[in-house]
C-alpha atoms as a PDB file:
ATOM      1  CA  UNK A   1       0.000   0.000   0.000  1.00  0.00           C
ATOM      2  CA  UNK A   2       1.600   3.595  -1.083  1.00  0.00           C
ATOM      3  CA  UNK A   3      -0.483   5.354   1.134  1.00  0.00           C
ATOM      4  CA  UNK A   4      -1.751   4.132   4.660  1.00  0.00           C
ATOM      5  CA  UNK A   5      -5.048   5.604   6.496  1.00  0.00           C
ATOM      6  CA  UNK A   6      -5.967   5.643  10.119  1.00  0.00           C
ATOM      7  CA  UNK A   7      -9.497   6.194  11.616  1.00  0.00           C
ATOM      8  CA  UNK A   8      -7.980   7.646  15.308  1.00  0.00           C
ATOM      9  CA  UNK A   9     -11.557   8.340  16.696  1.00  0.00           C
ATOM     10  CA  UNK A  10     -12.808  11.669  17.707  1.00  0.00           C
ATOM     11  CA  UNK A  11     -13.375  12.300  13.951  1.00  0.00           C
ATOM     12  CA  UNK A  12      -9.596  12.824  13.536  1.00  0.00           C
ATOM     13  CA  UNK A  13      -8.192  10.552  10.637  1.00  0.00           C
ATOM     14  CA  UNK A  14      -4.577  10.021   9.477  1.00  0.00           C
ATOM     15  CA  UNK A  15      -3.112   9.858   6.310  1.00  0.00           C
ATOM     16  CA  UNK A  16       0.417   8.856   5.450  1.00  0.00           C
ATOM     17  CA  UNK A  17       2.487   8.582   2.360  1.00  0.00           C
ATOM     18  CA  UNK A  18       3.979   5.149   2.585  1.00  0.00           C
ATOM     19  CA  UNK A  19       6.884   5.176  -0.058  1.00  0.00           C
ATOM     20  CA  UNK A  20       9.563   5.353   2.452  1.00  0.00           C
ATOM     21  CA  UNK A  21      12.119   3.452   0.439  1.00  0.00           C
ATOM     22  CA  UNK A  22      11.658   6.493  -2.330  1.00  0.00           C
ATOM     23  CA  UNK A  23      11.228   9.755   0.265  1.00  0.00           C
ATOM     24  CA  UNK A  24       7.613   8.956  -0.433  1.00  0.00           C
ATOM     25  CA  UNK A  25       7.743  10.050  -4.113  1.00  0.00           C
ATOM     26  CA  UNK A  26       4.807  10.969  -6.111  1.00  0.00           C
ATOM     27  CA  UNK A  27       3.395   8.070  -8.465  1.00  0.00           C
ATOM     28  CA  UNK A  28       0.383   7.915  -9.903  1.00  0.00           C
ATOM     29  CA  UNK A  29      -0.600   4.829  -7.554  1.00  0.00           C
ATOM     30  CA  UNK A  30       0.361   7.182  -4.897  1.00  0.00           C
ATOM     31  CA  UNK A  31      -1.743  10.060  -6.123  1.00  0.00           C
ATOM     32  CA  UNK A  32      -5.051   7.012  -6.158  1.00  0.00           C
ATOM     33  CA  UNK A  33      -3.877   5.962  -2.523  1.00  0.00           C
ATOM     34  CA  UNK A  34      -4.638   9.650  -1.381  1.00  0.00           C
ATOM     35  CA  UNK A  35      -7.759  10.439  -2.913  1.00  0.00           C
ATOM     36  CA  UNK A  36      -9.210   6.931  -1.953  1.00  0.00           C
ATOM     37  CA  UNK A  37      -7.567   7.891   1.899  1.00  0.00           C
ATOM     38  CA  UNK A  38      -9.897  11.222   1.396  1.00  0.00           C
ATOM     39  CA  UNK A  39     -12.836   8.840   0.753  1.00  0.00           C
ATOM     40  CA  UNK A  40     -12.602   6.759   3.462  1.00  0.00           C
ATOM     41  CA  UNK A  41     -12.055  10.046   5.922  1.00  0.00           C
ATOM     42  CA  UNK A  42     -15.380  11.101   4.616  1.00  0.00           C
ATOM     43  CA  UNK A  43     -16.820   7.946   4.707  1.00  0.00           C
ATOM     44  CA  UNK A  44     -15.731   8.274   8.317  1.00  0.00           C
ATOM     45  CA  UNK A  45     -17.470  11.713   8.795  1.00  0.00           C
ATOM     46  CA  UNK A  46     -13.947  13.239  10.075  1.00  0.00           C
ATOM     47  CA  UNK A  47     -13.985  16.460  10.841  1.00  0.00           C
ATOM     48  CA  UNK A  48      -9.590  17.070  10.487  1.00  0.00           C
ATOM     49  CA  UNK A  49      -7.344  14.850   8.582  1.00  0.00           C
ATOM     50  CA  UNK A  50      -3.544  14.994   9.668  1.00  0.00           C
ATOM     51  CA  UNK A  51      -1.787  14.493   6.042  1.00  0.00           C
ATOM     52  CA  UNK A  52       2.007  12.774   7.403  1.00  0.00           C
ATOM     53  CA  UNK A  53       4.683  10.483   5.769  1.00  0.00           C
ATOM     54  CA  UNK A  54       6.175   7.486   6.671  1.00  0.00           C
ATOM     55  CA  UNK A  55      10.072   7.354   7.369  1.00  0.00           C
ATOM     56  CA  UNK A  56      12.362   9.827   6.693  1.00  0.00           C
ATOM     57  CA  UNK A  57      10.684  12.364   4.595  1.00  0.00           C
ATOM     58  CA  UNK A  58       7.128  14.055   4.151  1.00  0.00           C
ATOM     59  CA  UNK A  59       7.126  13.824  -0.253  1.00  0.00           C
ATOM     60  CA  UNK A  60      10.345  14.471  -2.352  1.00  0.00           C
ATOM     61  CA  UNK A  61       8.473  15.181  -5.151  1.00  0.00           C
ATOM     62  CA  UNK A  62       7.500  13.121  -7.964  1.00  0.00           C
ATOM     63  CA  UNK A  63      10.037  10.065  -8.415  1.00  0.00           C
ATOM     64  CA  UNK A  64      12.027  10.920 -11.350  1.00  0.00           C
ATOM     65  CA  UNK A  65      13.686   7.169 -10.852  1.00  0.00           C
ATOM     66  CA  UNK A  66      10.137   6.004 -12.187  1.00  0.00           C
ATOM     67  CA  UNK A  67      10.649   4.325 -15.691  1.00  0.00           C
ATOM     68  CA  UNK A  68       8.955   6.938 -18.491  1.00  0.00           C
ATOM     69  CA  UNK A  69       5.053   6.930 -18.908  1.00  0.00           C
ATOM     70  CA  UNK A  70       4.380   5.292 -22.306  1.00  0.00           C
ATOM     71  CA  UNK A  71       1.222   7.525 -22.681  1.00  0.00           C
ATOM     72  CA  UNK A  72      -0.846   9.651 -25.107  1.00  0.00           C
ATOM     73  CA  UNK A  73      -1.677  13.088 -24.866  1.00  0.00           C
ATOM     74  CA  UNK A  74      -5.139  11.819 -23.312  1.00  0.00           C
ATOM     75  CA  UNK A  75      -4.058   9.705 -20.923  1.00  0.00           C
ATOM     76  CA  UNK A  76      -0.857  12.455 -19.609  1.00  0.00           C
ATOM     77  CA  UNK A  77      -4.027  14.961 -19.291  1.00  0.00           C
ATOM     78  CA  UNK A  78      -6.036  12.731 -17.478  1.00  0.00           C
ATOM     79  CA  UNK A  79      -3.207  11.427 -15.177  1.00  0.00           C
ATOM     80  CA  UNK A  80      -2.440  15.036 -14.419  1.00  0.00           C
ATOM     81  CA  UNK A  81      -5.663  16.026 -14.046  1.00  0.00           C
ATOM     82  CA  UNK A  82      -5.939  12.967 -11.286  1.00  0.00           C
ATOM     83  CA  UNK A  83      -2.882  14.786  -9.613  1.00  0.00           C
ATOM     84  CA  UNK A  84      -4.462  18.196  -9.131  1.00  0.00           C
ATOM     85  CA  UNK A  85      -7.343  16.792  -7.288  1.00  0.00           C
ATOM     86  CA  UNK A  86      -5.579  16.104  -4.876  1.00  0.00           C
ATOM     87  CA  UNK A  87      -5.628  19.539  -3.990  1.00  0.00           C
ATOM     88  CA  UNK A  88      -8.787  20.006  -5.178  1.00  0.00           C
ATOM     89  CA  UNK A  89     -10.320  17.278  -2.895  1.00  0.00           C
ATOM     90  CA  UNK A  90      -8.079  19.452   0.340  1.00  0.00           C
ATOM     91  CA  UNK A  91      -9.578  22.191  -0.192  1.00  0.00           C
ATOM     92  CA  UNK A  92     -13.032  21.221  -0.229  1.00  0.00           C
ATOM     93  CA  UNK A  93     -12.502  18.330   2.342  1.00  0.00           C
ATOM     94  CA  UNK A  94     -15.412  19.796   4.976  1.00  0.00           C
ATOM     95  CA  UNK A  95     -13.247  20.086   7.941  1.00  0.00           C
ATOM     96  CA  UNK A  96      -9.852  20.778   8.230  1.00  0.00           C
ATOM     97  CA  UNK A  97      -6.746  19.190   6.878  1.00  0.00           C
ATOM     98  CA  UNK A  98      -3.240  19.604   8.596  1.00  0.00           C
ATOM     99  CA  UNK A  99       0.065  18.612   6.682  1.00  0.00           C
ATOM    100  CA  UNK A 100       2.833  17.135   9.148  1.00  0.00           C
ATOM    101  CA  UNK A 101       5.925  17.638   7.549  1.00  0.00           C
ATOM    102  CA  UNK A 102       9.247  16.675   8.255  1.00  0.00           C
ATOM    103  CA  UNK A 103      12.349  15.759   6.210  1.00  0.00           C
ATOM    104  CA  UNK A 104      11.980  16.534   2.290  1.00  0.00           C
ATOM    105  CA  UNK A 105       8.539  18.798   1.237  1.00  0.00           C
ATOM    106  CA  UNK A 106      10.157  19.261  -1.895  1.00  0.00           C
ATOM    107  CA  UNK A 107       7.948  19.490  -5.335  1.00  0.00           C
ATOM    108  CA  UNK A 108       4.836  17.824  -5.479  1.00  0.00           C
ATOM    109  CA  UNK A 109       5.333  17.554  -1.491  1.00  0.00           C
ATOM    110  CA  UNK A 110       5.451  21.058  -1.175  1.00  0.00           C
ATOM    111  CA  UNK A 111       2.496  21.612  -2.643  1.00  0.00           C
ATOM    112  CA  UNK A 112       0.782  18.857  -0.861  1.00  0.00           C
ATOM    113  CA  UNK A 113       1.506  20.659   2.375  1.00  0.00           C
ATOM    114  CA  UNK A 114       0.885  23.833   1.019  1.00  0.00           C
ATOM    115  CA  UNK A 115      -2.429  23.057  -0.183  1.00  0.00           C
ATOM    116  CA  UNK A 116      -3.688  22.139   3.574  1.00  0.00           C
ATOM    117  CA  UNK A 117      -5.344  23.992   5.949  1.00  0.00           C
ATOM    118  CA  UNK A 118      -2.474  24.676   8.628  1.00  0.00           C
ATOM    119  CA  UNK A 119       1.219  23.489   8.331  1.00  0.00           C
ATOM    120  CA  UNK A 120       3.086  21.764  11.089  1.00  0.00           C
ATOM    121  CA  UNK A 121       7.066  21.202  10.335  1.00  0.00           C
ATOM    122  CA  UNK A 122       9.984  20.218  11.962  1.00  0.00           C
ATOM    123  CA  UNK A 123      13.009  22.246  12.483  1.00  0.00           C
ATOM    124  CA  UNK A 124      14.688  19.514  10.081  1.00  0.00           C
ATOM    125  CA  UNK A 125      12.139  20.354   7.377  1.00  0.00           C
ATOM    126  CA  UNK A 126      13.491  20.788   3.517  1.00  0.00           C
ATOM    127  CA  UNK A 127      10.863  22.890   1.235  1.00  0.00           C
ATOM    128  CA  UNK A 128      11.578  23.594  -1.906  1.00  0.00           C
ATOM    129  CA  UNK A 129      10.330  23.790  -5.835  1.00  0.00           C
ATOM    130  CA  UNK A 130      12.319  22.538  -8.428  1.00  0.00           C
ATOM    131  CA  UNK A 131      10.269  21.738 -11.304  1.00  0.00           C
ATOM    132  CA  UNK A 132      11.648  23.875 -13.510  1.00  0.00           C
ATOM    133  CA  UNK A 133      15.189  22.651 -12.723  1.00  0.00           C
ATOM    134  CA  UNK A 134      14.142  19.455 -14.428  1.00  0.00           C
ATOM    135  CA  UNK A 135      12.069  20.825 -16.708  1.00  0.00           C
ATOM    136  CA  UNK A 136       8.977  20.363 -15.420  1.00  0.00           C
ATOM    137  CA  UNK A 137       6.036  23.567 -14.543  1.00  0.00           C
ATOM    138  CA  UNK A 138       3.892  23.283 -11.107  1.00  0.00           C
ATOM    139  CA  UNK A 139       0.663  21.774 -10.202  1.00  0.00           C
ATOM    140  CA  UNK A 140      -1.678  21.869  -7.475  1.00  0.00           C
ATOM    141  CA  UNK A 141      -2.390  25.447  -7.717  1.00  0.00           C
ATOM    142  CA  UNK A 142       0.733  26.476  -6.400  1.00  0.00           C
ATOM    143  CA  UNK A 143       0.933  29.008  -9.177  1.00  0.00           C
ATOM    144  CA  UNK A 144      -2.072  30.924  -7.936  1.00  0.00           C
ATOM    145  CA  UNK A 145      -1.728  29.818  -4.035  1.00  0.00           C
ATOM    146  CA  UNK A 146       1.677  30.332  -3.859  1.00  0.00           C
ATOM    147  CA  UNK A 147       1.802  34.225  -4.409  1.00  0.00           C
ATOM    148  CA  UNK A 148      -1.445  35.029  -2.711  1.00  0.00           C
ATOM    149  CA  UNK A 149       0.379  33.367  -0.009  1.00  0.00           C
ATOM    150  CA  UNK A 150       3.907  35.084  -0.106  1.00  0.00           C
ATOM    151  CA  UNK A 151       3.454  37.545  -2.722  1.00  0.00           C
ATOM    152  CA  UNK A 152       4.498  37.371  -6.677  1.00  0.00           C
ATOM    153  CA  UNK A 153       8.094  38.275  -6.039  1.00  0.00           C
ATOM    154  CA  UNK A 154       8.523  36.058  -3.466  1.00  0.00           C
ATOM    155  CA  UNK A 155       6.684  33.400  -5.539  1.00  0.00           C
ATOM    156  CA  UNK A 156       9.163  33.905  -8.342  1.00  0.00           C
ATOM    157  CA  UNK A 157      11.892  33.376  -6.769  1.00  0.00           C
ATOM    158  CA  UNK A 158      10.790  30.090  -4.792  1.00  0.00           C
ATOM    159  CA  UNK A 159       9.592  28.874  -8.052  1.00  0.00           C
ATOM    160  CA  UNK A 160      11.826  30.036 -10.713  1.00  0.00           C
ATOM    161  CA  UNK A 161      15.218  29.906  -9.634  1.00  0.00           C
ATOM    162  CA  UNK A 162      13.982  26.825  -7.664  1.00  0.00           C
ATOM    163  CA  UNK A 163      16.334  27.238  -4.070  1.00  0.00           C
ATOM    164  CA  UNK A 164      15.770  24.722  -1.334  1.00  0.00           C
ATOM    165  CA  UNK A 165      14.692  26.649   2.306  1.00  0.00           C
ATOM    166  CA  UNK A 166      14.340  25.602   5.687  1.00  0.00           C
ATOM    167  CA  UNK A 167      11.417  25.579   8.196  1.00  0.00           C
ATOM    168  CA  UNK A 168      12.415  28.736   9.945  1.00  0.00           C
ATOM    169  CA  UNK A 169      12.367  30.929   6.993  1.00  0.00           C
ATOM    170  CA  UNK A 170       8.973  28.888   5.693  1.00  0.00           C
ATOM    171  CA  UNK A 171       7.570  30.277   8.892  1.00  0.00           C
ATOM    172  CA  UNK A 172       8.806  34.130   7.705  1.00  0.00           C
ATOM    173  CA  UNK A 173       7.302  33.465   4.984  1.00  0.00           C
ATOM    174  CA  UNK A 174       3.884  32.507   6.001  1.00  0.00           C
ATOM    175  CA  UNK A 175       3.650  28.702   4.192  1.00  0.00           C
ATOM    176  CA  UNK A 176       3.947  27.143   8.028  1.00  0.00           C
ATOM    177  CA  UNK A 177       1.848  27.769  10.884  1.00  0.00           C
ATOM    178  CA  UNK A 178       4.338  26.170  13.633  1.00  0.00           C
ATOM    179  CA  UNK A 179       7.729  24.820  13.602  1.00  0.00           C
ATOM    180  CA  UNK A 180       8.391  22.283  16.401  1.00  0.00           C
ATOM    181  CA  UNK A 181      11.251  19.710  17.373  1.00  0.00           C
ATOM    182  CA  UNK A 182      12.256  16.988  15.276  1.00  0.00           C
ATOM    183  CA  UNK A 183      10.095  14.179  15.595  1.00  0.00           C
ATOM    184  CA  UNK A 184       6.786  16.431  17.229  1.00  0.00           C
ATOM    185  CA  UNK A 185       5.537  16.590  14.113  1.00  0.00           C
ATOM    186  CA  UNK A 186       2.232  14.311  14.353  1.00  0.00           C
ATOM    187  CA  UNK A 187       1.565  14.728  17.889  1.00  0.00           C
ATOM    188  CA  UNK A 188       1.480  18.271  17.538  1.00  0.00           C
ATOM    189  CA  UNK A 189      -0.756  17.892  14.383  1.00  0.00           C
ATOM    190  CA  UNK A 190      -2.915  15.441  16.209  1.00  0.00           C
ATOM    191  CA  UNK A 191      -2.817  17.639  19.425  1.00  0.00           C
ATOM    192  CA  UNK A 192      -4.215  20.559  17.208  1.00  0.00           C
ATOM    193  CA  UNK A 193      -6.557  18.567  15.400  1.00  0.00           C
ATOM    194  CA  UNK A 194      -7.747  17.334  18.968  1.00  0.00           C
ATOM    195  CA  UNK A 195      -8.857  21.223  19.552  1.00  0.00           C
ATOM    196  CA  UNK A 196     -10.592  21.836  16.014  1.00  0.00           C
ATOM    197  CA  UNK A 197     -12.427  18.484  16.234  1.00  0.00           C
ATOM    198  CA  UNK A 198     -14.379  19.710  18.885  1.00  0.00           C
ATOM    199  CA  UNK A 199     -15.346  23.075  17.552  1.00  0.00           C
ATOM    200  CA  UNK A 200     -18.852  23.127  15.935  1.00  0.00           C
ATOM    201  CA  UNK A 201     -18.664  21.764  12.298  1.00  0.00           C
ATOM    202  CA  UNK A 202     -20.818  23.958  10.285  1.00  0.00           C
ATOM    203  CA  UNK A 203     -19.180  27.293  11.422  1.00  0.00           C
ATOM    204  CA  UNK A 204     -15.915  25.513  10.912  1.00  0.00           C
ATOM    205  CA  UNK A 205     -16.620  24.274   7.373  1.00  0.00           C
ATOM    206  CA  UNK A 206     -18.035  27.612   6.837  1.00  0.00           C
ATOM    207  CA  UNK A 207     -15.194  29.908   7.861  1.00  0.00           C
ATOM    208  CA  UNK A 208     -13.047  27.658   5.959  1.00  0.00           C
ATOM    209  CA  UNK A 209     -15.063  27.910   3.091  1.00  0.00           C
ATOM    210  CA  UNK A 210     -14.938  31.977   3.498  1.00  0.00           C
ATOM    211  CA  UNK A 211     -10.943  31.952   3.465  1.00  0.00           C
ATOM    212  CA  UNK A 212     -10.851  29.901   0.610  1.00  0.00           C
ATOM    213  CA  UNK A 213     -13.365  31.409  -1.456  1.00  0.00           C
ATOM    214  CA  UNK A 214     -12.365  34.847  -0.434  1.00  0.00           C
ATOM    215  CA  UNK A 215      -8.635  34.091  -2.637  1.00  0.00           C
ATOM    216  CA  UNK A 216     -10.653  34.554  -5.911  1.00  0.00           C
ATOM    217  CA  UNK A 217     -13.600  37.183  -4.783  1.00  0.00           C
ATOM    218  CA  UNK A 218     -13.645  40.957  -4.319  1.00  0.00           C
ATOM    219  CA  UNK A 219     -14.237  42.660  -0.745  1.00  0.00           C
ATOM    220  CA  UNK A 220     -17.854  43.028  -1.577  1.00  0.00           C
ATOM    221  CA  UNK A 221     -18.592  39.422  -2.531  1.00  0.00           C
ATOM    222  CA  UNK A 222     -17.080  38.431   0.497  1.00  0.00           C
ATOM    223  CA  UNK A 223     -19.327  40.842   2.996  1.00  0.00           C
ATOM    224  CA  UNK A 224     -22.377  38.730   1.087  1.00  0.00           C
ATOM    225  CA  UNK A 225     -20.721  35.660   1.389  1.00  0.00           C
ATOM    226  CA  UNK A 226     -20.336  36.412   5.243  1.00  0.00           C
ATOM    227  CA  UNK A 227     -23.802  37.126   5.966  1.00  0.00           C
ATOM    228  CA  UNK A 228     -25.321  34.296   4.012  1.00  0.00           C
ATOM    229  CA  UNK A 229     -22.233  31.901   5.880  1.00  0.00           C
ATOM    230  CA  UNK A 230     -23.589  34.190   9.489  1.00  0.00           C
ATOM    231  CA  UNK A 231     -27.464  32.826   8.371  1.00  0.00           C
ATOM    232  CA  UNK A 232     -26.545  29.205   7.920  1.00  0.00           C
ATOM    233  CA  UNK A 233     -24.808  29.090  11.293  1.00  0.00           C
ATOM    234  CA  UNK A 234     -27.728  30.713  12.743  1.00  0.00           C
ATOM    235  CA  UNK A 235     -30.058  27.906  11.016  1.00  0.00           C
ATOM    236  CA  UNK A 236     -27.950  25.138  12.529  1.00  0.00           C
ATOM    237  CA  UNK A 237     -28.143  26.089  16.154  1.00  0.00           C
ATOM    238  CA  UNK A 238     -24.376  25.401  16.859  1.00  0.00           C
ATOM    239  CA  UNK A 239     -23.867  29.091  17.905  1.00  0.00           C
ATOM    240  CA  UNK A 240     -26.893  28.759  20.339  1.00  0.00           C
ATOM    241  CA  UNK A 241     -25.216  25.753  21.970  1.00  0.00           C
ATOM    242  CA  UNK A 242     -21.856  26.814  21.997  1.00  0.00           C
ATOM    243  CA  UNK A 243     -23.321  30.574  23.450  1.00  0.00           C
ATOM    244  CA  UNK A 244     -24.705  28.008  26.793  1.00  0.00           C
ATOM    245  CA  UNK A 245     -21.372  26.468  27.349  1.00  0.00           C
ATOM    246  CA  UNK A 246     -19.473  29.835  27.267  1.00  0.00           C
ATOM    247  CA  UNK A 247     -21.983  31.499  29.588  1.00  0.00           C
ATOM    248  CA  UNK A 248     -21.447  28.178  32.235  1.00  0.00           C
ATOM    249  CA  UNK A 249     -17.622  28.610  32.121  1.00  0.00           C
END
């Protein structure tokens, strides 16, 4: 199995890379193991999934060491396509999802992680970008997340000339929400999805939702979008319920 999944209760669920041999490289069996771990999280009705790899590294990238694709124009599309719904399916997983990363984030792995919700790394973690250095162009969105996140510049430089960076300046740069000591990686992510998994779901999904949305939407779609988000929470009754246990505390 490329990618193993974990049902840890409390509607927390675990998903790990499980090419440790290969820096858990990016195949295209790889790519199926994580979409069909998103299915089963689901499935599961989790409200945070902690996105982690097995041994030494988070994702090195795609594995270059794979023999060549013998395949048409069609069937590069569609794998490709497959690929970038990976973070596709992150971003409009219902809850939350937190990457883990330690070791290598380099590549594809980046933008794994960088497509998540929050970002935990070690001090030890690698990021980097190097598609173009082997002539290859980004996917997962990371050409518009990427300088939303860090601005164009900034972007440009990570992406075209391609540098490797550490954890620390990740954090400067706003791609990680916490660095913490090698090998606290999980238990931090876990410890943190602990605290969002019991935070009503429907506001949660819904202030997600806002963030994302808000990337590709003017100021004044967003005020709407915030009142009809405001109406549905009011509908559900979580804000009612979560009003009682704040006045009893």
């Amino acid at each position: 199995m490329e990618v193993d999944y974990e049902s840890q209760g409390d509607s927390i669920s675990v998903i790990r890379l499980n090419r440790p041999r290969r820096l858990n490289a990016v195949t295209p069996a790889l790519v199926d193991g994580i979409l069909e771990a998103f299915d089963r999280a689901e499935a599961d009705q989790s409200r945070v999934i902690v996105l982690a790899g097995n041994g030494a590294a988070f994702c090195a990238g795609w594995d270059l060491k794979e023999p060549p694709l013998q395949e048409s124009r069609d069937q590069a599309r569609a794998r490709l396509q497959r690929l970038q719904d990976v973070t596709r399916r992150t971003m409009s997983f219902p809850g939350l999802v937190i990457a883990a990363v330690h070791g290598y984030a380099l590549g594809a792995g980046a933008e794994f992680a960088l497509g998540c919700d929050l970002v935990i790394a070690t001090q030890d973690a690698i990021f980097g970008f190097p598609e173009v250095d082997v002539g290859l162009s980004g996917t997962n969105g990371i050409s518009a997340l990427l300088p939303r996140m860090v601005g164009i510049i900034r972007a440009k430089e990570l992406t075209l000339l391609g540098g490797r960076f550490d954890a620390d300046r990740a954090l400067a740069l706003g791609l990680v929400t916490r660095v913490v000591p090698v090998g606290a990686h999980e238990n931090t992510a876990l410890h943190i999805a602990g605290e969002i998994s019991a935070k009503p779901p429907i506001a949660l999904r819904l202030a997600k939702r806002l963030i994302d949305d808000s990337m590709q939407s003017t100021v004044q779609q967003a005020l709407d979008a915030e009142v009809e988000a405001a109406l549905a929470t009011l509908d559900s009754g979580e804000n009612d319920a979560a009003a009682a246990r704040f006045r009893t505390t």
